[in-house]
PDB file of N, CA and C in Angstrom:
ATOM      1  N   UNK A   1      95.254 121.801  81.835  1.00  0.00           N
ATOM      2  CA  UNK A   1      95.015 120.637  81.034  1.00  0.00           C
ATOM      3  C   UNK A   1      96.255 119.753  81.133  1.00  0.00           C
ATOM      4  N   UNK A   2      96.225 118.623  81.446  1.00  0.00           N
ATOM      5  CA  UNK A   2      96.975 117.592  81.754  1.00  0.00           C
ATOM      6  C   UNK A   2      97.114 116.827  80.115  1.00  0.00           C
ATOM      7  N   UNK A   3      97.914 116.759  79.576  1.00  0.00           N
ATOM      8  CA  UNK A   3      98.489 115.957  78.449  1.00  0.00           C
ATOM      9  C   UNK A   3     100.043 115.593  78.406  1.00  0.00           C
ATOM     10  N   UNK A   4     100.291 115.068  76.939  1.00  0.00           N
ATOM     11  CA  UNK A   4     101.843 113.927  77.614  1.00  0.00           C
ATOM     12  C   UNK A   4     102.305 114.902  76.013  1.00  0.00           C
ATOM     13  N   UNK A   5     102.622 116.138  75.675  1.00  0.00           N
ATOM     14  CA  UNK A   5     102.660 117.137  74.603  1.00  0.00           C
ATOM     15  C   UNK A   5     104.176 116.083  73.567  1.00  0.00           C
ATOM     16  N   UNK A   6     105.145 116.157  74.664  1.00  0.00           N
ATOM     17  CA  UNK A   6     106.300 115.601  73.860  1.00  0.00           C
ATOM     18  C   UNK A   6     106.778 113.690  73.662  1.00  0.00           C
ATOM     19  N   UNK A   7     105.881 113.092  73.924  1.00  0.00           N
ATOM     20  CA  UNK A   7     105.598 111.792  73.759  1.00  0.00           C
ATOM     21  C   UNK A   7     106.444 110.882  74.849  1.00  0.00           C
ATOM     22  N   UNK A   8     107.020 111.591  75.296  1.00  0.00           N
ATOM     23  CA  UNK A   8     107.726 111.174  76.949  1.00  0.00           C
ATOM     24  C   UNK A   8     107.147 110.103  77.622  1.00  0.00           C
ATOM     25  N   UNK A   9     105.910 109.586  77.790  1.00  0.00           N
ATOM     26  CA  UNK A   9     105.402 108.797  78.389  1.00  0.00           C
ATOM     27  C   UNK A   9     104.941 109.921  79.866  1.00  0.00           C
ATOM     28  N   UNK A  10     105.291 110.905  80.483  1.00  0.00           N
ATOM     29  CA  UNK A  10     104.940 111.480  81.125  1.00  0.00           C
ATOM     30  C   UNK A  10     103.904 112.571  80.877  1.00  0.00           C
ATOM     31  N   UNK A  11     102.923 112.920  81.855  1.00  0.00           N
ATOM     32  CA  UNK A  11     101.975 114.381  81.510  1.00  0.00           C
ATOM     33  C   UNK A  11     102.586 115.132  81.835  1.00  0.00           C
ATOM     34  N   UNK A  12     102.294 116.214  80.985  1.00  0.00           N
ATOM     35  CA  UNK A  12     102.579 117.519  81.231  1.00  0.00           C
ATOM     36  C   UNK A  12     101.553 118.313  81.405  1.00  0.00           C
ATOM     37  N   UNK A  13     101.631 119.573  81.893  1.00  0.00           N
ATOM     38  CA  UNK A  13     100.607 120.865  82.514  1.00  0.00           C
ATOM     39  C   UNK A  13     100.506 121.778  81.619  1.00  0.00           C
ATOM     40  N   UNK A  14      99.589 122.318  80.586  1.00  0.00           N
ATOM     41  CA  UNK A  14      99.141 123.639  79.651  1.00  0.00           C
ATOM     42  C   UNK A  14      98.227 124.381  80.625  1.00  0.00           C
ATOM     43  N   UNK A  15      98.689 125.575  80.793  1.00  0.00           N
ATOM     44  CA  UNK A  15      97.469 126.593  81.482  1.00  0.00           C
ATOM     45  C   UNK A  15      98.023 127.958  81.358  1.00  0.00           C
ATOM     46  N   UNK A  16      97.102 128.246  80.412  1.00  0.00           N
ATOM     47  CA  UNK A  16      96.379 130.190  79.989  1.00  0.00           C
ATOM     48  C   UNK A  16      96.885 131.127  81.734  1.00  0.00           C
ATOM     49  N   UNK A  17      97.408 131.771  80.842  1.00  0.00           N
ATOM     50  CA  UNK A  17      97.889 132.765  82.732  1.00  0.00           C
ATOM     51  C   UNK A  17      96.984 134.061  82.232  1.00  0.00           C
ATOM     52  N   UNK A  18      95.448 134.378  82.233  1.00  0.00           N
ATOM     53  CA  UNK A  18      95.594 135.558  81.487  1.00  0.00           C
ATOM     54  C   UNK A  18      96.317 136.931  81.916  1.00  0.00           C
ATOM     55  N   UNK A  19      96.663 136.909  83.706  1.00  0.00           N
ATOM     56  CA  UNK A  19      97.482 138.104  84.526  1.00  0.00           C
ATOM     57  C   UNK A  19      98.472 138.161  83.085  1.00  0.00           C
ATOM     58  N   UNK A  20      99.217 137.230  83.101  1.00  0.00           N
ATOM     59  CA  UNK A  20     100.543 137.379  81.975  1.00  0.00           C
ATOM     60  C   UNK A  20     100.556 137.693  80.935  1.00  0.00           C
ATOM     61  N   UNK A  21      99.479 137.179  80.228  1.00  0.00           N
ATOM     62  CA  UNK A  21      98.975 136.842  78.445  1.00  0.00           C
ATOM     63  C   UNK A  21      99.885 136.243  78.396  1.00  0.00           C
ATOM     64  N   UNK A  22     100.315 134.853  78.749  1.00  0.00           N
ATOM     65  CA  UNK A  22     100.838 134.069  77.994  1.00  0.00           C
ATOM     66  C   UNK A  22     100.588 132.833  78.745  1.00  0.00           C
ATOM     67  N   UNK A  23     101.155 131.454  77.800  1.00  0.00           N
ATOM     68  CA  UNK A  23     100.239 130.089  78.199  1.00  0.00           C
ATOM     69  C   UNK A  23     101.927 129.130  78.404  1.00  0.00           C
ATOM     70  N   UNK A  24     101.646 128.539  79.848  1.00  0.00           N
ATOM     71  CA  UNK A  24     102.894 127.980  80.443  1.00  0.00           C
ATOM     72  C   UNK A  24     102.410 126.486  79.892  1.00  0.00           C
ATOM     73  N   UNK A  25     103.877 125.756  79.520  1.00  0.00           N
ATOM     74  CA  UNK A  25     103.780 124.419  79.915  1.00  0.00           C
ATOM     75  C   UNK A  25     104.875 124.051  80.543  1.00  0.00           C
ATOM     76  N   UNK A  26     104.552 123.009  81.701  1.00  0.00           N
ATOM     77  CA  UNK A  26     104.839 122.727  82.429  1.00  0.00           C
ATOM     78  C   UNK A  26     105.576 120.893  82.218  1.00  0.00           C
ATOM     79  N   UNK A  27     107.055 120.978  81.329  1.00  0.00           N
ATOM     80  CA  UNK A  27     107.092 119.443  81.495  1.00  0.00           C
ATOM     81  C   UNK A  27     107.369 118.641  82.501  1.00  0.00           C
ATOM     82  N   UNK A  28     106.609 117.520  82.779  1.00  0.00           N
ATOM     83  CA  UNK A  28     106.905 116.471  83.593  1.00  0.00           C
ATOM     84  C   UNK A  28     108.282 115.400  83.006  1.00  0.00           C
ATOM     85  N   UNK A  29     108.959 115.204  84.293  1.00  0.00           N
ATOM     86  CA  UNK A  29     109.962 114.985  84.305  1.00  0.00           C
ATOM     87  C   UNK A  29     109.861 113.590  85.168  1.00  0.00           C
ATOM     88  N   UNK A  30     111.088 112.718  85.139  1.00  0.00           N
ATOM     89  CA  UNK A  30     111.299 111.333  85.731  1.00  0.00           C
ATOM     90  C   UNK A  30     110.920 111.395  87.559  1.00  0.00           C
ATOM     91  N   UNK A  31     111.449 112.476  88.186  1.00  0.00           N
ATOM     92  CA  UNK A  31     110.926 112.797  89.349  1.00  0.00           C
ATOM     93  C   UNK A  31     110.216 113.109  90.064  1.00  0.00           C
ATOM     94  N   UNK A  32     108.755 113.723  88.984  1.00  0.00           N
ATOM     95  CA  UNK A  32     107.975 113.944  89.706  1.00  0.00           C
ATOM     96  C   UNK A  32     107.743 115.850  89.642  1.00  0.00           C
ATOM     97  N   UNK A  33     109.192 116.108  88.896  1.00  0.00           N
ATOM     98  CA  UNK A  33     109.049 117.301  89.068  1.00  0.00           C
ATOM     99  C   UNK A  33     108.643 118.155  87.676  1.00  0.00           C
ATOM    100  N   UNK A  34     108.664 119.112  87.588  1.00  0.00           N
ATOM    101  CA  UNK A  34     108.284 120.130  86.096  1.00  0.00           C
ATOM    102  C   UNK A  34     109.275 120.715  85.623  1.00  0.00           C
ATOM    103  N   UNK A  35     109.774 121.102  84.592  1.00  0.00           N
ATOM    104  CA  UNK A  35     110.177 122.141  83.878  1.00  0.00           C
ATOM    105  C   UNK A  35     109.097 122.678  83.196  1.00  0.00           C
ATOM    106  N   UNK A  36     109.551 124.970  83.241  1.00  0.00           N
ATOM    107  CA  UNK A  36     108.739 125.310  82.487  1.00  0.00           C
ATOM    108  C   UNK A  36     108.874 126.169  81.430  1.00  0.00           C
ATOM    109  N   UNK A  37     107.835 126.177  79.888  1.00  0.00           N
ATOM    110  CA  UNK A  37     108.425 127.014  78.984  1.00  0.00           C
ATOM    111  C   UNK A  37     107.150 128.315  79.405  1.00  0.00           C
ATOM    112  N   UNK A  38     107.033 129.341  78.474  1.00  0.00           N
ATOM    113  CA  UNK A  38     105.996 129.933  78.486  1.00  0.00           C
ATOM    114  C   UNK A  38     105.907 130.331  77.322  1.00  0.00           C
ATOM    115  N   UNK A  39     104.621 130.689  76.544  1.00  0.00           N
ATOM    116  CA  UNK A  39     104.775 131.615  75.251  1.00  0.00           C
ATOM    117  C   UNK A  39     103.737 132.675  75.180  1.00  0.00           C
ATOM    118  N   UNK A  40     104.268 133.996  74.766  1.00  0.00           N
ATOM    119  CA  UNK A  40     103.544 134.838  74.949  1.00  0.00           C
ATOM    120  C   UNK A  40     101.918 134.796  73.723  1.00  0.00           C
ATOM    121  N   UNK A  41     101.109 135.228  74.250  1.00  0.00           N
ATOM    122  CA  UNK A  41     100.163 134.893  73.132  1.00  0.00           C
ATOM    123  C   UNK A  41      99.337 136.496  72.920  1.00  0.00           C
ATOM    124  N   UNK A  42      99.975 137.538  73.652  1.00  0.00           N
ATOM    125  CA  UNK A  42      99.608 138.942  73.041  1.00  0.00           C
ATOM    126  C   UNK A  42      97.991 139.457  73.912  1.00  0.00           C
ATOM    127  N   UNK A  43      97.634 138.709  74.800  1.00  0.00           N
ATOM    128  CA  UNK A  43      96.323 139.266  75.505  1.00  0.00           C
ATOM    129  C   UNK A  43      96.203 138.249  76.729  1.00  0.00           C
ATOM    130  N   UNK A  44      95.304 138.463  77.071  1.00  0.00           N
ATOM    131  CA  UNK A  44      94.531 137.696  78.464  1.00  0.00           C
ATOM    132  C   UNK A  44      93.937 136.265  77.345  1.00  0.00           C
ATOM    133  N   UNK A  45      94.555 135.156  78.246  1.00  0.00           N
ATOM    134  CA  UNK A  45      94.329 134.147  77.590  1.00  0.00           C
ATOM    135  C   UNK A  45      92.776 133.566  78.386  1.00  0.00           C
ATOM    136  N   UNK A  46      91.995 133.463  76.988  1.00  0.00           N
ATOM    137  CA  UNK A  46      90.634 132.789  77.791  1.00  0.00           C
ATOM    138  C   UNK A  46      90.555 131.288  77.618  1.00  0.00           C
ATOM    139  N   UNK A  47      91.047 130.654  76.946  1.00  0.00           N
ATOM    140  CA  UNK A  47      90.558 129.624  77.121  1.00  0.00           C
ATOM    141  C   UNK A  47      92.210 129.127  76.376  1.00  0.00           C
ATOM    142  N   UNK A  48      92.683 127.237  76.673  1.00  0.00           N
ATOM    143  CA  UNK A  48      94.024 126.305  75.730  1.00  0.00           C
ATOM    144  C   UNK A  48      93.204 125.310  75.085  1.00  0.00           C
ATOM    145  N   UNK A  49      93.232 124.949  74.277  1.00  0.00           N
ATOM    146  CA  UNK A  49      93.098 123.670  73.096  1.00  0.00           C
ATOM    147  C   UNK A  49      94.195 123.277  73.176  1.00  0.00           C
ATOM    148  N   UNK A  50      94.382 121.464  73.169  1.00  0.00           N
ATOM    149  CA  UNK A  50      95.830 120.364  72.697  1.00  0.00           C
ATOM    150  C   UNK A  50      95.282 119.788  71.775  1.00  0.00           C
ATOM    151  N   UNK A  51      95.339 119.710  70.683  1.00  0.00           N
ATOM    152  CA  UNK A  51      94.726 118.588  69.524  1.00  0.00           C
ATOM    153  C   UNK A  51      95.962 118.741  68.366  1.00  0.00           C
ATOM    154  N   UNK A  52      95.802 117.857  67.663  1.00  0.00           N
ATOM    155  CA  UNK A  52      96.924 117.755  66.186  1.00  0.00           C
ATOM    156  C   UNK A  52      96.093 118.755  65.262  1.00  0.00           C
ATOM    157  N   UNK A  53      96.622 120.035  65.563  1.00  0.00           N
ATOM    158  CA  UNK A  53      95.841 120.468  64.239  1.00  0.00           C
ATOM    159  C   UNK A  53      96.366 120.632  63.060  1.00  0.00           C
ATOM    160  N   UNK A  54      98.034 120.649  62.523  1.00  0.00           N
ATOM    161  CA  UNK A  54      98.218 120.401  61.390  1.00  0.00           C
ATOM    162  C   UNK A  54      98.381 118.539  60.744  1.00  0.00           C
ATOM    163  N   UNK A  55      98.093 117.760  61.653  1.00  0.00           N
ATOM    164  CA  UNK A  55      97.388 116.478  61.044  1.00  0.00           C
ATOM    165  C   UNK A  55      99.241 116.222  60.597  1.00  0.00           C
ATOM    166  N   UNK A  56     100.363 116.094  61.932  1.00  0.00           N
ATOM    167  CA  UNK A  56     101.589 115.916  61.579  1.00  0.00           C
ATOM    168  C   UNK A  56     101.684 114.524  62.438  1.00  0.00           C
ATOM    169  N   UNK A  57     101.088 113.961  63.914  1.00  0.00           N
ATOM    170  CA  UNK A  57     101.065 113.250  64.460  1.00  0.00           C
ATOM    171  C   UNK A  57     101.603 113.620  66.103  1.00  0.00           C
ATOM    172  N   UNK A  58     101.707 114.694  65.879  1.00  0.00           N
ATOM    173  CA  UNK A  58     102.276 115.653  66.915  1.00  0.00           C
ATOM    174  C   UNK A  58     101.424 116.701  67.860  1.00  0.00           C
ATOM    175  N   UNK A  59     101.199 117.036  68.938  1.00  0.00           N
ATOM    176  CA  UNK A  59     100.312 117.337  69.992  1.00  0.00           C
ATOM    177  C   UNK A  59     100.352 119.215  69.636  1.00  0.00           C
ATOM    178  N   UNK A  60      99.839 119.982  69.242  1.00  0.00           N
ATOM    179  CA  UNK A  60      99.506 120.961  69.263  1.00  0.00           C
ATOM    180  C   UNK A  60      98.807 122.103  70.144  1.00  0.00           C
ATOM    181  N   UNK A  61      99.130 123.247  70.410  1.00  0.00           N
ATOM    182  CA  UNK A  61      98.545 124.144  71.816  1.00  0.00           C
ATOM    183  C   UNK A  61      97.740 125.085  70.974  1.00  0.00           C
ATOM    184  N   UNK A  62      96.590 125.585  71.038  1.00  0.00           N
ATOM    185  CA  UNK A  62      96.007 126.794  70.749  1.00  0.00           C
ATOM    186  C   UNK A  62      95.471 127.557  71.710  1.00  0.00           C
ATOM    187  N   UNK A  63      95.505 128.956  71.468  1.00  0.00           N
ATOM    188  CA  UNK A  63      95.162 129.645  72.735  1.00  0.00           C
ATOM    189  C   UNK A  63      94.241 130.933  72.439  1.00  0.00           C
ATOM    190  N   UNK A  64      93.037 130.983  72.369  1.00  0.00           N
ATOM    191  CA  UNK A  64      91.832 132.657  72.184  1.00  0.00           C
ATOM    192  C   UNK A  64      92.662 133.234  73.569  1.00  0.00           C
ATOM    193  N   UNK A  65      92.283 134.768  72.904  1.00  0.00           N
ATOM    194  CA  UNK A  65      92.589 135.881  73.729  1.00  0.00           C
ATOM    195  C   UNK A  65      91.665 137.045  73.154  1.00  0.00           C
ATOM    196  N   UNK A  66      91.141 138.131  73.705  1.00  0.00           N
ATOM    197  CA  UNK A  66      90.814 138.976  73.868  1.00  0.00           C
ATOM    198  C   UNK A  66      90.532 139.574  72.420  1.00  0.00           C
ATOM    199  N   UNK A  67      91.853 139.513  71.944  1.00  0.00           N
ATOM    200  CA  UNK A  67      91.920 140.503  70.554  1.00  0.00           C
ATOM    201  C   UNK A  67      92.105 139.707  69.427  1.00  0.00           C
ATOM    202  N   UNK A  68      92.143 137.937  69.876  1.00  0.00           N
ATOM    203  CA  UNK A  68      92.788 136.919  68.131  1.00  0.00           C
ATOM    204  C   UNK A  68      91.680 135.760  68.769  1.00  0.00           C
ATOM    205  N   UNK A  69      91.212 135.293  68.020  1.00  0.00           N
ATOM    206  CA  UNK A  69      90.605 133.772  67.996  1.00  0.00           C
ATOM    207  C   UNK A  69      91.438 132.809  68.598  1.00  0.00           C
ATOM    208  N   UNK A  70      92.495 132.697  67.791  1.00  0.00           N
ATOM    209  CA  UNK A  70      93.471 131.520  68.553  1.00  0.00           C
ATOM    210  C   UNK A  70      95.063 131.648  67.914  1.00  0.00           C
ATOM    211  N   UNK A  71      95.840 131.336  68.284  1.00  0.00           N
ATOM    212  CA  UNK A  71      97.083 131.950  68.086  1.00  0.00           C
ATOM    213  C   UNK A  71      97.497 130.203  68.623  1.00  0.00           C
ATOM    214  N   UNK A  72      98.389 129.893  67.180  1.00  0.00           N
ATOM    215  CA  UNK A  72      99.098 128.525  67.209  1.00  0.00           C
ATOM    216  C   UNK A  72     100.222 128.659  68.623  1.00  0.00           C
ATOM    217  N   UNK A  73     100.570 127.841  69.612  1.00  0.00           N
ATOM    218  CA  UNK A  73     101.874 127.942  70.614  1.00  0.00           C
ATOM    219  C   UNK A  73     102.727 127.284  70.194  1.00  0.00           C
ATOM    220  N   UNK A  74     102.792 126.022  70.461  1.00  0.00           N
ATOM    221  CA  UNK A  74     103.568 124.843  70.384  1.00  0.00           C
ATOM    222  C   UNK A  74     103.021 123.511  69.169  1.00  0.00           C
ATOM    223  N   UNK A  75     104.181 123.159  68.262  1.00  0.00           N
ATOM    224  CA  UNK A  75     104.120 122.704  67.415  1.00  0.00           C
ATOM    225  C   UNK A  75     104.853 121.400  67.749  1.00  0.00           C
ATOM    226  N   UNK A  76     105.082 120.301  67.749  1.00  0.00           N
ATOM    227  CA  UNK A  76     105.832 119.230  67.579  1.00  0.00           C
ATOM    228  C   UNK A  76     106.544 118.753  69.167  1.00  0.00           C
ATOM    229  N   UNK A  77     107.373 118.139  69.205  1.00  0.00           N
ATOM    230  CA  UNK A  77     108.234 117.787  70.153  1.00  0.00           C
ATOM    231  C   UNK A  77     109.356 118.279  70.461  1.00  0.00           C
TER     232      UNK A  77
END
């Protein structure tokens, strides 16, 4: 999923690794290139959500796995 998470004006890359159980983002940078974080989310990730879900104005990650519904990642900027 292609979104702009930290308000950069650039997209960035969210994608579920389930090999890993955990969900990378990938920031886009002035060059063209990425930096990446990862966070573990405890299972085989099936599916990422980006939406504001605590209604702060800020881009939010959710991630289902195997054994949890959805497990909050990334909060804010």
């Amino acid at each position: 999923m292609a979104v702009d998470l930290d308000g950069d004006g650039r997209l960035d890359l969210v994608v579920g690794n389930a090999g890993t159980n955990d969900v990378t983002v990938l920031h886009g940078s002035a060059g063209g290139s990425f930096g990446a974080s990862s966070f573990a989310v405890g299972g085989p990730t099936g599916w990422v959500c980006v939406a504001d879900f605590d209604h702060d104005g800020h881009l939010d990650i959710a991630a289902a796995t195997g054994s949890s519904i959805a497990t909050l990642l990334y909060s804010g900027r």
